[in-house]
Protein backbone atom coordinates (compact mmCIF):
# COMPACT_ATOMS: atom_id res chain seq x y z
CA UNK A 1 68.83 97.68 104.75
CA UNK A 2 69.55 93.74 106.03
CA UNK A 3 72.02 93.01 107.98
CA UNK A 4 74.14 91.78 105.38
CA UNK A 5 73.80 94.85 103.28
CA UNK A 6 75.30 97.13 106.37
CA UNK A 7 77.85 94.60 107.08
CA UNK A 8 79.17 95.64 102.88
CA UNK A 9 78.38 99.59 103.69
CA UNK A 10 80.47 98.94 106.86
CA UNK A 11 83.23 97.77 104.58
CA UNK A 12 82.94 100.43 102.29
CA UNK A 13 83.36 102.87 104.67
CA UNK A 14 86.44 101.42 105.93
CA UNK A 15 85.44 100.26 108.95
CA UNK A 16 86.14 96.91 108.93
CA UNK A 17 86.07 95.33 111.96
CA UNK A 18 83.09 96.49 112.65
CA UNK A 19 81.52 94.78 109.09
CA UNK A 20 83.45 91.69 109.98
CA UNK A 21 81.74 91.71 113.78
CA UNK A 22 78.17 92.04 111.89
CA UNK A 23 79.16 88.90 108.80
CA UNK A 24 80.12 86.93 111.73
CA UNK A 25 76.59 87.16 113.86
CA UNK A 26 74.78 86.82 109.82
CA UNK A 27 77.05 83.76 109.42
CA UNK A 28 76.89 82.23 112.84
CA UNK A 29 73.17 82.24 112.03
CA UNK A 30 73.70 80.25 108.52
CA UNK A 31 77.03 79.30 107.70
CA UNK A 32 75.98 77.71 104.27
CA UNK A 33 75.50 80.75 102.28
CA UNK A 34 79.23 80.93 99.94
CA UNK A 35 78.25 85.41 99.30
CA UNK A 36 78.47 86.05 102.92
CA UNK A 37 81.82 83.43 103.83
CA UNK A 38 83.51 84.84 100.52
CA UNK A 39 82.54 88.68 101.67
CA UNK A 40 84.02 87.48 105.27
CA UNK A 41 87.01 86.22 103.44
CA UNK A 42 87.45 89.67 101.94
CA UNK A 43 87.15 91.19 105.08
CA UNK A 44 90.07 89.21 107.24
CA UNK A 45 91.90 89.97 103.94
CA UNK A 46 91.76 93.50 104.69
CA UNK A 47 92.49 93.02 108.35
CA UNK A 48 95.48 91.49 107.89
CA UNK A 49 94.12 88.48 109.30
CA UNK A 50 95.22 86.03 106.42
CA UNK A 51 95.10 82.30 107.63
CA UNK A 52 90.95 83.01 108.78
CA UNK A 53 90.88 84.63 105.13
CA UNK A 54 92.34 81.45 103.86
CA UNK A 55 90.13 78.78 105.83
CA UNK A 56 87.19 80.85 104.09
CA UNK A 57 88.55 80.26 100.99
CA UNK A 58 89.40 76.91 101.26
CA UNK A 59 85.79 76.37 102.70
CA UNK A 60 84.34 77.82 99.50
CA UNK A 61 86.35 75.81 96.95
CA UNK A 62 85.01 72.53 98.97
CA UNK A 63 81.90 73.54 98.13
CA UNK A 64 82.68 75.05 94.14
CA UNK A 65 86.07 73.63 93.84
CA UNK A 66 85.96 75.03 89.51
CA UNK A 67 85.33 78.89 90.60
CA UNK A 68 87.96 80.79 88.97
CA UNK A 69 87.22 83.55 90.82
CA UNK A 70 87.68 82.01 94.40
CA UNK A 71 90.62 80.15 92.88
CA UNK A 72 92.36 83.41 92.28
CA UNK A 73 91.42 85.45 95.38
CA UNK A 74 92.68 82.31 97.48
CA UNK A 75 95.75 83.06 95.28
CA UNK A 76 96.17 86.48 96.56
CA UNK A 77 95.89 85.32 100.39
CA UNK A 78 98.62 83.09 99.80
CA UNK A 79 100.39 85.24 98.21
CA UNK A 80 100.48 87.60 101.35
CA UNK A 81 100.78 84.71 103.38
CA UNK A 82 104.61 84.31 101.43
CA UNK A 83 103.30 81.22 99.97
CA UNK A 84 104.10 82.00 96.44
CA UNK A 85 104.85 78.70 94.88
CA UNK A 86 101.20 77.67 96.17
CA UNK A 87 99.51 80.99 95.21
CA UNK A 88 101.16 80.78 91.73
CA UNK A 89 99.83 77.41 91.13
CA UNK A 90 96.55 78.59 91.62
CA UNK A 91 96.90 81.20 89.40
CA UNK A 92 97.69 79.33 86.71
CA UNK A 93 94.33 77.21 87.53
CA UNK A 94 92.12 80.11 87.82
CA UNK A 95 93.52 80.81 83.95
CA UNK A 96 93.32 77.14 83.03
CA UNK A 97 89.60 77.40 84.02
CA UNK A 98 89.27 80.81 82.50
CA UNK A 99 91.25 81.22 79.53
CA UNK A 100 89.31 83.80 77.62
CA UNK A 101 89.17 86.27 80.64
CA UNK A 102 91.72 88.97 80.59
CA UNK A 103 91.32 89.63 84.39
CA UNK A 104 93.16 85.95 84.86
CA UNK A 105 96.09 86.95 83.19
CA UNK A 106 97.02 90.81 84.44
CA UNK A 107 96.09 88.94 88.06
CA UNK A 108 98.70 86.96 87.43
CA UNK A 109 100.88 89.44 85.29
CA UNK A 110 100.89 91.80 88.84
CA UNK A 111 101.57 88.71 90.61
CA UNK A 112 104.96 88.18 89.12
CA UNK A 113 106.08 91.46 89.11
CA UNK A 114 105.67 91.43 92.76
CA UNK A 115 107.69 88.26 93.00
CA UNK A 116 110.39 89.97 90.25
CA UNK A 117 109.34 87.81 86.85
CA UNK A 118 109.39 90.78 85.40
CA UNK A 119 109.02 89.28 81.34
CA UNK A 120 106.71 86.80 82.82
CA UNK A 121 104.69 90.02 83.95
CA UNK A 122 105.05 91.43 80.77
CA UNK A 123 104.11 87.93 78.91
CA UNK A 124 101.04 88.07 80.95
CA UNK A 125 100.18 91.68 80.11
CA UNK A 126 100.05 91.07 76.63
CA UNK A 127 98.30 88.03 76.39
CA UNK A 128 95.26 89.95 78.82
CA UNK A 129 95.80 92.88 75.93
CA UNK A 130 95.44 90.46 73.17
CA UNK A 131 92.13 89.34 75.04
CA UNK A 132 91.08 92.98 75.12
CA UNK A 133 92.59 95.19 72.97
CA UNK A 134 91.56 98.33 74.97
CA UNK A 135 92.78 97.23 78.19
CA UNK A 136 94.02 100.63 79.33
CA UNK A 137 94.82 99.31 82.95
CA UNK A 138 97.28 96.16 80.91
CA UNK A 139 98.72 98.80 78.64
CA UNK A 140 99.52 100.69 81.99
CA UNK A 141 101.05 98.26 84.81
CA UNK A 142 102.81 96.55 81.48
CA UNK A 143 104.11 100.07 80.77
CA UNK A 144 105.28 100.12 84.32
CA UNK A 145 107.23 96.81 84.33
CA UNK A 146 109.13 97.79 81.19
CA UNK A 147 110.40 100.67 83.02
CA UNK A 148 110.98 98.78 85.63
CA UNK A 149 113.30 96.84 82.81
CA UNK A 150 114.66 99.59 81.31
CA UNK A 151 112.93 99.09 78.31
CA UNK A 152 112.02 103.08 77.97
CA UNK A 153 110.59 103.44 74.51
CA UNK A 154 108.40 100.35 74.81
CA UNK A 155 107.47 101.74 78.48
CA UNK A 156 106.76 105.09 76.48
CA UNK A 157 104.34 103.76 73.89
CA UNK A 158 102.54 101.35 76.52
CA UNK A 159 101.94 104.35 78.62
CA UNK A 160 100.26 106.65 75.15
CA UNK A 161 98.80 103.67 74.21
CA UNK A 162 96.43 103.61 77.64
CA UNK A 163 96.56 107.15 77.42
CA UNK A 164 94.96 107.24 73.95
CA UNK A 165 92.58 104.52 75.18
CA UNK A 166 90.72 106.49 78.07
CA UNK A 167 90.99 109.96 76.60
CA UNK A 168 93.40 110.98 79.37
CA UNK A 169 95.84 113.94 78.54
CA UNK A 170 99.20 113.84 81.08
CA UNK A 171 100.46 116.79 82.61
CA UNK A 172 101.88 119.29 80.20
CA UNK A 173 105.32 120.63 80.67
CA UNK A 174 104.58 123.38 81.54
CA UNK A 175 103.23 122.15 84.70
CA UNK A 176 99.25 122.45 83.66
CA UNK A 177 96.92 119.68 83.69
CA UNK A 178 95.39 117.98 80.53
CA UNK A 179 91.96 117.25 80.16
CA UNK A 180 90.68 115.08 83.03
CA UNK A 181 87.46 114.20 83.85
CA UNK A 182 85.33 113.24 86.95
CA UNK A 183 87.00 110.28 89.06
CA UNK A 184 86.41 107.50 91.31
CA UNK A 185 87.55 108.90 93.91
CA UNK A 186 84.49 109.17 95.75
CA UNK A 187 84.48 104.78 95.54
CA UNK A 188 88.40 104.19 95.90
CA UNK A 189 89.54 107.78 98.23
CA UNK A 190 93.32 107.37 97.68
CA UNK A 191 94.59 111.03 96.57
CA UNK A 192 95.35 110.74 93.46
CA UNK A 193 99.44 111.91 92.41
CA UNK A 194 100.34 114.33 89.77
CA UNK A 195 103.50 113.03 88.22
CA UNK A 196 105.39 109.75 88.04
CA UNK A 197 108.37 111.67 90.01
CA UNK A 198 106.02 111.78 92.62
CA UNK A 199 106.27 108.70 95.55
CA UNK A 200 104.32 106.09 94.25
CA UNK A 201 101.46 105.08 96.25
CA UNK A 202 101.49 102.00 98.63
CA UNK A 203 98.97 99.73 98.31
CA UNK A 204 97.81 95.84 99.32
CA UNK A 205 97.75 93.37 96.23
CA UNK A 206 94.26 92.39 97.47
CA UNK A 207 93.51 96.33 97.54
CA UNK A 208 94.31 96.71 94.15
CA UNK A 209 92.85 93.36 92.64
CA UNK A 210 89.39 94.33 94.44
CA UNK A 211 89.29 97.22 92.53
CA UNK A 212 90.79 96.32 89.59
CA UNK A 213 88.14 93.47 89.77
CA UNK A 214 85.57 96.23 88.55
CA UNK A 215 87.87 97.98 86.27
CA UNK A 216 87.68 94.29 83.82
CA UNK A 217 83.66 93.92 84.61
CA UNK A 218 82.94 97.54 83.29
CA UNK A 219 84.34 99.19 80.99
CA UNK A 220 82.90 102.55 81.93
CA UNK A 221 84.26 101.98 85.64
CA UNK A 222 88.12 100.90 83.89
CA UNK A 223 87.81 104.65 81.87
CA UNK A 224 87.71 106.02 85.21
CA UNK A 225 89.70 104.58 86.99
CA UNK A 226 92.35 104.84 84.64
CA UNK A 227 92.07 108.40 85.02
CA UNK A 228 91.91 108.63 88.90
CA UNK A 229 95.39 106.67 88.47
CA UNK A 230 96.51 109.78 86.51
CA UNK A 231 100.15 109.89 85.95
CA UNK A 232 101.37 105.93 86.10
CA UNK A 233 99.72 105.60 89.94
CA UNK A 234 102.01 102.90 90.81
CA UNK A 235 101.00 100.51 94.01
């Protein structure tokens, strides 16, 4: 294993100021290689440390000022930096760039919601669903944002609509579980929630955009997922 590749393990395992001690001796050595600066990136991200997160990012577009995807995860950081007029703008040019990928627009769709344009959420949910008809994850957080609305019998067929997608049966009410099969938990190691009554679970919008990041790359990894969220997992 390089150093590089314990640095990511060292993330993994949660321990990340210990992976960002061991990028920043690999990058002190070359600071010209964009993987390890946008893995560092990722790492302040998750440390709370947002402007050093940023200066990656804006180091990275200097270099590939077209790539969607650091376009979008420097959207994020300003997003958590309260810069949301900036971080929708690039948004909208990580979806300019990309239009075809679905990814681009439930980014964006989970973006507003956060900010409360809650049809501009939904707007952007459908257009990723039109993209990608079985989008369970879209049919999901849009689900979410209708109830959020009030809109309870759209909510209700967005949520058996990603339901019917994965193969995931809810709870019964009788209290038993449907059929569910193996998760992710192993990879993601939140506890999983057995109802939507339940508190929802709290979460970072980079958190969930790094994993939903797989989810749209593999559709495999999205089937599971979908099914560790069980019950509407809300973030």
């Amino acid at each position: 294993m390089d150093n590089f590749e314990k640095s990511v393990a060292l993330f993994k395992e949660g321990k990340f100021q210990e992976a960002l001690d061991q990028i920043n001796g690999i990058i002190k050595n070359n600071n010209t290689n964009t993987e390890h600066v946008f893995f560092r990136a990722r790492v302040y991200s998750r440390l709370g440390e947002f402007q050093s997160s940023l200066d990656d990012f804006d180091f990275l577009i200097s270099h590939e000022p077209y790539n969607p995807t650091y376009i979008s995860d420097r959207a994020v950081v300003l997003h958590l930096l309260k810069r949301n007029e900036e971080a929708m703008s690039e948004f909208d040019r990580a979806i300019n760039l990309e239009p075809g990928n679905p990814y681009r627009y439930s980014s964006r769709a989970y973006f507003k919601d956060r900010i409360g344009d809650l049809k501009g959420s939904i707007e952007d949910y459908e257009k990723a669903i039109e993209l990608d008809p079985e989008d369970a994850v879209a049919y999901n957080n849009k689900g979410l944002v209708e109830e959020k609305l009030g809109y309870s019998q759209k909510s209700k067929s967005s949520f058996e609509k990603a339901d019917d997608l994965v193969g995931y049966t809810p709870l019964q009410k009788n209290g038993k579980e449907g059929t569910k099969k193996p998760t992710l938990e192993d990879e993601i190691n939140p506890k999983p929630q057995s109802n939507k009554a339940e508190n929802p679970k709290k979460g970072t919008f980079g958190e969930y955009l790094e994993i939903v990041s797989k989810v749209f790359t593999d559709k495999n990894t999205q089937k599971e997922f979908f099914r560790f969220l069980g019950a509407k997992f809300k973030f």
